[in-house]
C-alpha atoms as a PDB file:
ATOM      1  CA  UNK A   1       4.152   8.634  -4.625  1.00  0.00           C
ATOM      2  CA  UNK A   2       6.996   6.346  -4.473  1.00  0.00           C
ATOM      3  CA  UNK A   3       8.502   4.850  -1.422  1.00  0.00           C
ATOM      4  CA  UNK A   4      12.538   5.871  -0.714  1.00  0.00           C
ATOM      5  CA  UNK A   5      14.701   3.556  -0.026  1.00  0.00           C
ATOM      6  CA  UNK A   6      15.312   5.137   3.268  1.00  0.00           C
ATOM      7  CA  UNK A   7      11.916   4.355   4.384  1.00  0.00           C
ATOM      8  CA  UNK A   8      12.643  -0.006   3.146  1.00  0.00           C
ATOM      9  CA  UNK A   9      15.825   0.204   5.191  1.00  0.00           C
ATOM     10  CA  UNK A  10      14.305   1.709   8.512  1.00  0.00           C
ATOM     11  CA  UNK A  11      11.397  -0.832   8.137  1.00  0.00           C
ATOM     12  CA  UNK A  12      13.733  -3.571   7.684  1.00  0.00           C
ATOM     13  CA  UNK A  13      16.110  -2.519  10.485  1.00  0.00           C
ATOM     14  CA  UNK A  14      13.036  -2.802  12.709  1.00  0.00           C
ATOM     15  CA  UNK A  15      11.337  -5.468  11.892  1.00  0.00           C
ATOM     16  CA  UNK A  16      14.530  -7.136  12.458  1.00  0.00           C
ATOM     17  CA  UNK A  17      15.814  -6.106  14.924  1.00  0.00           C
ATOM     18  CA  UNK A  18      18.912  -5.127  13.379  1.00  0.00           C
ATOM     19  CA  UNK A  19      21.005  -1.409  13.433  1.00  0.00           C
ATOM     20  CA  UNK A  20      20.251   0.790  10.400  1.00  0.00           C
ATOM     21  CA  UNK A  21      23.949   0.703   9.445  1.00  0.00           C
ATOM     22  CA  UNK A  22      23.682  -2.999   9.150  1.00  0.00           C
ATOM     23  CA  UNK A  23      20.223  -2.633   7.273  1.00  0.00           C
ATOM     24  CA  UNK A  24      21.510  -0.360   4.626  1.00  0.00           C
ATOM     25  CA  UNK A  25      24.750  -2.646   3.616  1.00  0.00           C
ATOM     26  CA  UNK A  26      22.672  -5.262   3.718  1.00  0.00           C
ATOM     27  CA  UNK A  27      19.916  -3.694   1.134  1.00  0.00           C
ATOM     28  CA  UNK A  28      22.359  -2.260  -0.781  1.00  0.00           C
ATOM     29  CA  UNK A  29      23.930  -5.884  -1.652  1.00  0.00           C
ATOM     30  CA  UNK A  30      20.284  -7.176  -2.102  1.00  0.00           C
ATOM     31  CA  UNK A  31      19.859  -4.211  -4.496  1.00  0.00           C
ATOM     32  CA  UNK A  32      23.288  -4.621  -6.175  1.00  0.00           C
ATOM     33  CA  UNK A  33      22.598  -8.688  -6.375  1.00  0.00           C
ATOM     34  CA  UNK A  34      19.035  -7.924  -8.332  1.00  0.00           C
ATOM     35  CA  UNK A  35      21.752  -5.184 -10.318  1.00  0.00           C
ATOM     36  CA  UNK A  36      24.015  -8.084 -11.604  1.00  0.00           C
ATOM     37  CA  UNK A  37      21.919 -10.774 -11.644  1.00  0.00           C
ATOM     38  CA  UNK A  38      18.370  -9.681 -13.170  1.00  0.00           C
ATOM     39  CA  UNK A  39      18.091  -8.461 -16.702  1.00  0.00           C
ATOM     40  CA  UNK A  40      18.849  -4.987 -16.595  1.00  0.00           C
ATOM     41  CA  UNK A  41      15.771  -4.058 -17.672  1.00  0.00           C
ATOM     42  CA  UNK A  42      13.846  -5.571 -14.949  1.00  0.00           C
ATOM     43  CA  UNK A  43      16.121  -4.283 -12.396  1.00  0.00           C
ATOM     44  CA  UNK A  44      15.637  -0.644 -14.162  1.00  0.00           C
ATOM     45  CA  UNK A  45      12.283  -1.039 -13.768  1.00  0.00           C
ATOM     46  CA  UNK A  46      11.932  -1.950 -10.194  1.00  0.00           C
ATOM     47  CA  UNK A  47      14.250   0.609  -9.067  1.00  0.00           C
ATOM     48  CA  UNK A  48      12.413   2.727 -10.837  1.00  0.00           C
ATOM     49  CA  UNK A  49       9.589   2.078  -8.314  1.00  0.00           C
ATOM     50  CA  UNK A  50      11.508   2.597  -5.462  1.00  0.00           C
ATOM     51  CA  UNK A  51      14.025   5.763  -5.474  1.00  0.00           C
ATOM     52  CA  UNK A  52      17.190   5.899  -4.236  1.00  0.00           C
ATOM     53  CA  UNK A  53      17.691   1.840  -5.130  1.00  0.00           C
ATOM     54  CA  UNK A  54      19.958   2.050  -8.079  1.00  0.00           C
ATOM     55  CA  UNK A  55      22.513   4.720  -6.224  1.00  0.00           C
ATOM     56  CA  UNK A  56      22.232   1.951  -3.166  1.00  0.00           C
ATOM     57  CA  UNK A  57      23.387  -0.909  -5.453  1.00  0.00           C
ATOM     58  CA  UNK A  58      26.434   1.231  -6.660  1.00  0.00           C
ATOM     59  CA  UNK A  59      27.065   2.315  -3.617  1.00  0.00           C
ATOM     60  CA  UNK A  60      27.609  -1.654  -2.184  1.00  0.00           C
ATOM     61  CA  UNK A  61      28.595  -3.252  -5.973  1.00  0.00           C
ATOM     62  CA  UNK A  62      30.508  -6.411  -5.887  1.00  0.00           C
ATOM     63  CA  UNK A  63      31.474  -9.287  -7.550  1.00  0.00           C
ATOM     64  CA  UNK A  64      28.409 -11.194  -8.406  1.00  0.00           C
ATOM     65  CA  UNK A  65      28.595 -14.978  -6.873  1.00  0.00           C
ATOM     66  CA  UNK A  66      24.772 -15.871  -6.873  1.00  0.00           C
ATOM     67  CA  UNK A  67      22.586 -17.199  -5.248  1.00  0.00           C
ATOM     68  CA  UNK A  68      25.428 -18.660  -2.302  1.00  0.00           C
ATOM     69  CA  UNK A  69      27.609 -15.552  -3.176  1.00  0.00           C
ATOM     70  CA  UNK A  70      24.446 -13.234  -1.989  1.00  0.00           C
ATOM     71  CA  UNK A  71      23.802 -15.476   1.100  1.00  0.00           C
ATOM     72  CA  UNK A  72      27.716 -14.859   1.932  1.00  0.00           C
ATOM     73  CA  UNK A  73      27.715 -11.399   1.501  1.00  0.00           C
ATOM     74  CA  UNK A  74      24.618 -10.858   4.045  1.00  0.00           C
ATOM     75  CA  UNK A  75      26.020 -12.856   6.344  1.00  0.00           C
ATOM     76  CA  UNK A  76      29.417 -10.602   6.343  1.00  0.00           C
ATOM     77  CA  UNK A  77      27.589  -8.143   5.967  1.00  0.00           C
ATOM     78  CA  UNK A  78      25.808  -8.843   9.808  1.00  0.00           C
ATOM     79  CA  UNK A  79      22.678 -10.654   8.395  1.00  0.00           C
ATOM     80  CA  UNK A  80      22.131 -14.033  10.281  1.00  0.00           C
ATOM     81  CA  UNK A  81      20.776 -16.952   8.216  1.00  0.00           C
ATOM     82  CA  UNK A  82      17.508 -16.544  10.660  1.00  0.00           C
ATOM     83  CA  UNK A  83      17.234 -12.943   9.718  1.00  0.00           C
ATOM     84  CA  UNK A  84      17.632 -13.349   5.574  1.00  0.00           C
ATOM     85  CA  UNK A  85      13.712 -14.857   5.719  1.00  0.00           C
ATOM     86  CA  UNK A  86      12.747 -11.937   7.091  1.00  0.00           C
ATOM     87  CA  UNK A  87      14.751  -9.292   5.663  1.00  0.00           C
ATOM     88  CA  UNK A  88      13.690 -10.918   2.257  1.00  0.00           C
ATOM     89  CA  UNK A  89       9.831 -11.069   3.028  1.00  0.00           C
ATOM     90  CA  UNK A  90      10.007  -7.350   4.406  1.00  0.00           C
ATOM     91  CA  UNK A  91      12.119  -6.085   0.684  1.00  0.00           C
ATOM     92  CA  UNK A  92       9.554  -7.957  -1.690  1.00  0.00           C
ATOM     93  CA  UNK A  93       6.566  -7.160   0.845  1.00  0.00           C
ATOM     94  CA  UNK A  94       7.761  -3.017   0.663  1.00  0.00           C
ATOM     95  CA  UNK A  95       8.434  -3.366  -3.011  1.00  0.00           C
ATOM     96  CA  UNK A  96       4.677  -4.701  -3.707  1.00  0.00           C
ATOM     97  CA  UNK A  97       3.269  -2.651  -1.227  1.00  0.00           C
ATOM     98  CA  UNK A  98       4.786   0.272  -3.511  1.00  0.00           C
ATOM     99  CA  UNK A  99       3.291  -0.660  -6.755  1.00  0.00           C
ATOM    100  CA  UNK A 100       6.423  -2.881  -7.539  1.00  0.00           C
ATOM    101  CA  UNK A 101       4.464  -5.794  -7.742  1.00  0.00           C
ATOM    102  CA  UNK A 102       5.007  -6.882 -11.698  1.00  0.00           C
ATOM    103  CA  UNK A 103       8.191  -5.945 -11.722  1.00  0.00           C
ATOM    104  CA  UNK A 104       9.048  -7.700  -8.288  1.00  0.00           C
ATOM    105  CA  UNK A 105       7.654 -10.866  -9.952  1.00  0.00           C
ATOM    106  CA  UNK A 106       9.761 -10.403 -12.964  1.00  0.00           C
ATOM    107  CA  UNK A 107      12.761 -10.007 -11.072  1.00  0.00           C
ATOM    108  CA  UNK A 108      12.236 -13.126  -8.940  1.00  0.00           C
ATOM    109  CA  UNK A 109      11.295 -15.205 -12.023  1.00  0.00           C
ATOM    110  CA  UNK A 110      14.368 -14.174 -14.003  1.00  0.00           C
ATOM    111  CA  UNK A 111      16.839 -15.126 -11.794  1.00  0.00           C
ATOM    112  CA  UNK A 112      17.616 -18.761 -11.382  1.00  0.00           C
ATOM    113  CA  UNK A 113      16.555 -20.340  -8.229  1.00  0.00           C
ATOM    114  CA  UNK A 114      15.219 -17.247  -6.466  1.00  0.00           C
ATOM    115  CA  UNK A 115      11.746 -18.031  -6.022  1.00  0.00           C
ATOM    116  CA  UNK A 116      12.541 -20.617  -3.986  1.00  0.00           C
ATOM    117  CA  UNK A 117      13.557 -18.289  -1.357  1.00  0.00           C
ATOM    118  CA  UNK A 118      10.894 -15.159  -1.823  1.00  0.00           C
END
């Protein structure tokens, strides 16, 4: 059965340290970041794998700015630069751990400059 989103944000939220609130905006512009910026396709497919994704990255859609746009928007969002390592390691780690792995790695691959961050 596939993880909920629900689950990724309360995991995130505590291995952070962070308030659920904070740890849903900030998943739902990680979610609407892989939206805009990997083919749409791969980003189908990964929600896919994790329910409740592609309603999150609606939910928190904005202006695409890349890789520094998506850096911003965490860190208005409440996200310190310290906690983005983390937070990132704990999305990929939940997504894998939830038979997302291909499509985590396609994701990643597709979009310019990612991997050097996941």
């Amino acid at each position: 059965m596939a993880a909920n989103v629900d689950e990724l944000i309360a995991e995130i939220a505590a291995q952070t340290k962070i308030d659920v609130p904070v740890a849903r905006r900030a998943i739902g512009t990680i979610a609407n970041f892989v939206a805009s910026e990997a083919p749409a396709a791969a980003a189908a497919a990964l929600f896919a794998k994790l329910p409740g994704m592609a309603p999150l990255a609606q939910e928190y859609r904005q202006p695409s700015g890349g890789l520094f746009g998506i850096f911003n928007a965490l860190m208005v969002s409440g996200i310190s630069l310290a906690d983005m390592p983390r937070m990132t390691a704990s999305f990929v780690g939940f997504a894998k751990a939830n038979g997302a792995e291909r499509e985590v790695n396609e994701v990643v691959n597709s979009i310019p400059g990612l991997a050097q961050f996941v």
